[in-house]
Protein backbone atom coordinates (compact mmCIF):
# COMPACT_ATOMS: atom_id res chain seq x y z
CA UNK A 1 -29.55 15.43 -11.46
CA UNK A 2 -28.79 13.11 -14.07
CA UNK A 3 -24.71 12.04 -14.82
CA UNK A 4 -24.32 12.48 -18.37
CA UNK A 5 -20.53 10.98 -18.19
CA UNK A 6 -21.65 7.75 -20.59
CA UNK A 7 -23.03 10.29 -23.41
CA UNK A 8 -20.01 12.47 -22.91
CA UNK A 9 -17.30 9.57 -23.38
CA UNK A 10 -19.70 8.87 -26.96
CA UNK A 11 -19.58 12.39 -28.07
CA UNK A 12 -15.42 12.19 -27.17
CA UNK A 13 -15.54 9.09 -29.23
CA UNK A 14 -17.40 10.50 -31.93
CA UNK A 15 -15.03 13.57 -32.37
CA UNK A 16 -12.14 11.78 -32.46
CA UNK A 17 -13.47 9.39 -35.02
CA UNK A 18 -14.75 12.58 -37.06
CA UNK A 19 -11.83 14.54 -37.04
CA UNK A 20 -9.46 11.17 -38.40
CA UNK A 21 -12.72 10.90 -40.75
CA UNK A 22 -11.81 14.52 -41.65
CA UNK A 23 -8.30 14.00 -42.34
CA UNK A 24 -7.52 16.72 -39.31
CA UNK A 25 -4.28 16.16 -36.39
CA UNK A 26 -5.07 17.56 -32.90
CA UNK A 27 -3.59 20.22 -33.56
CA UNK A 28 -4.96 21.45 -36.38
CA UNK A 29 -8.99 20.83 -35.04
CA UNK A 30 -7.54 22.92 -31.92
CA UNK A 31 -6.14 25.89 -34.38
CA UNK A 32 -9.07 25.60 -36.21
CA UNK A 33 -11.39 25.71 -32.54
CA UNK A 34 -9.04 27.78 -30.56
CA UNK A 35 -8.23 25.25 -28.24
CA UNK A 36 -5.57 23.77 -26.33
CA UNK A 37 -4.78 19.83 -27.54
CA UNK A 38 -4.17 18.82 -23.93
CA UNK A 39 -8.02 19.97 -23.49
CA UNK A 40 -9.21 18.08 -26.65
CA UNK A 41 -6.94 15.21 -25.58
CA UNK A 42 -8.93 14.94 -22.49
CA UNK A 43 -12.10 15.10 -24.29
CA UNK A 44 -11.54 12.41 -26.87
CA UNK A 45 -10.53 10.41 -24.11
CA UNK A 46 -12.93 12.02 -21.95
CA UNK A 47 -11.49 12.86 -18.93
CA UNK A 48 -12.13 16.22 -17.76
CA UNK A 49 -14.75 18.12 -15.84
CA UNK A 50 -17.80 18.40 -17.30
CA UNK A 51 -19.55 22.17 -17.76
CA UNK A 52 -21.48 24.05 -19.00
CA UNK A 53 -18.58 25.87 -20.98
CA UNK A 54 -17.60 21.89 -21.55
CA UNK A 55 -20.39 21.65 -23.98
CA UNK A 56 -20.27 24.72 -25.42
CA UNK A 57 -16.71 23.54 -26.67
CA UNK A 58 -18.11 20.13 -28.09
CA UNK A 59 -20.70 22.15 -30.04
CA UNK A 60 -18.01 24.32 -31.64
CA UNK A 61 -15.71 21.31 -32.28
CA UNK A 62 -18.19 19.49 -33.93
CA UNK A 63 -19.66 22.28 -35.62
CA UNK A 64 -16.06 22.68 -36.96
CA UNK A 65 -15.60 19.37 -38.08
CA UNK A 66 -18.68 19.46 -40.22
CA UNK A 67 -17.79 22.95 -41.72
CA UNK A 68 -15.06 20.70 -42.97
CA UNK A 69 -16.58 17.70 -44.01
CA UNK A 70 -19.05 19.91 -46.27
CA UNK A 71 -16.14 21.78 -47.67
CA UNK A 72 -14.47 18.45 -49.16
């Protein structure tokens, strides 16, 4: 099975640039997502578990922070 932990600390990367890029706090992406900023902390960093329900979260983050980003 391949370790995906080197595209998953880019994609953390990447979110964190795009929400600053967005003009959005922690706090608000997590309203905005439904959840927690310890969790998205650890993502942007990235150091949590990854799973399957892991990158189902990515996918709605980023799909959040493009909603935005087409809005302004």
């Amino acid at each position: 099975m391949k370790n995906y932990d080197h595209e998953y600390k880019k994609i953390g990367r990447n979110i964190k640039k795009y929400r600053i890029q967005s003009n959005l706090t922690q706090e608000e992406l997590c309203e905005k997502v439904g959840i927690s900023i310890s969790y998205l902390s650890k993502i942007e960093a990235p150091n949590c578990n990854k799973s399957f329900s892991f990158s189902l979260i990515l996918l709605q983050i980023l799909s959040t922070i493009l909603l935005i980003q087409s809005e302004s």
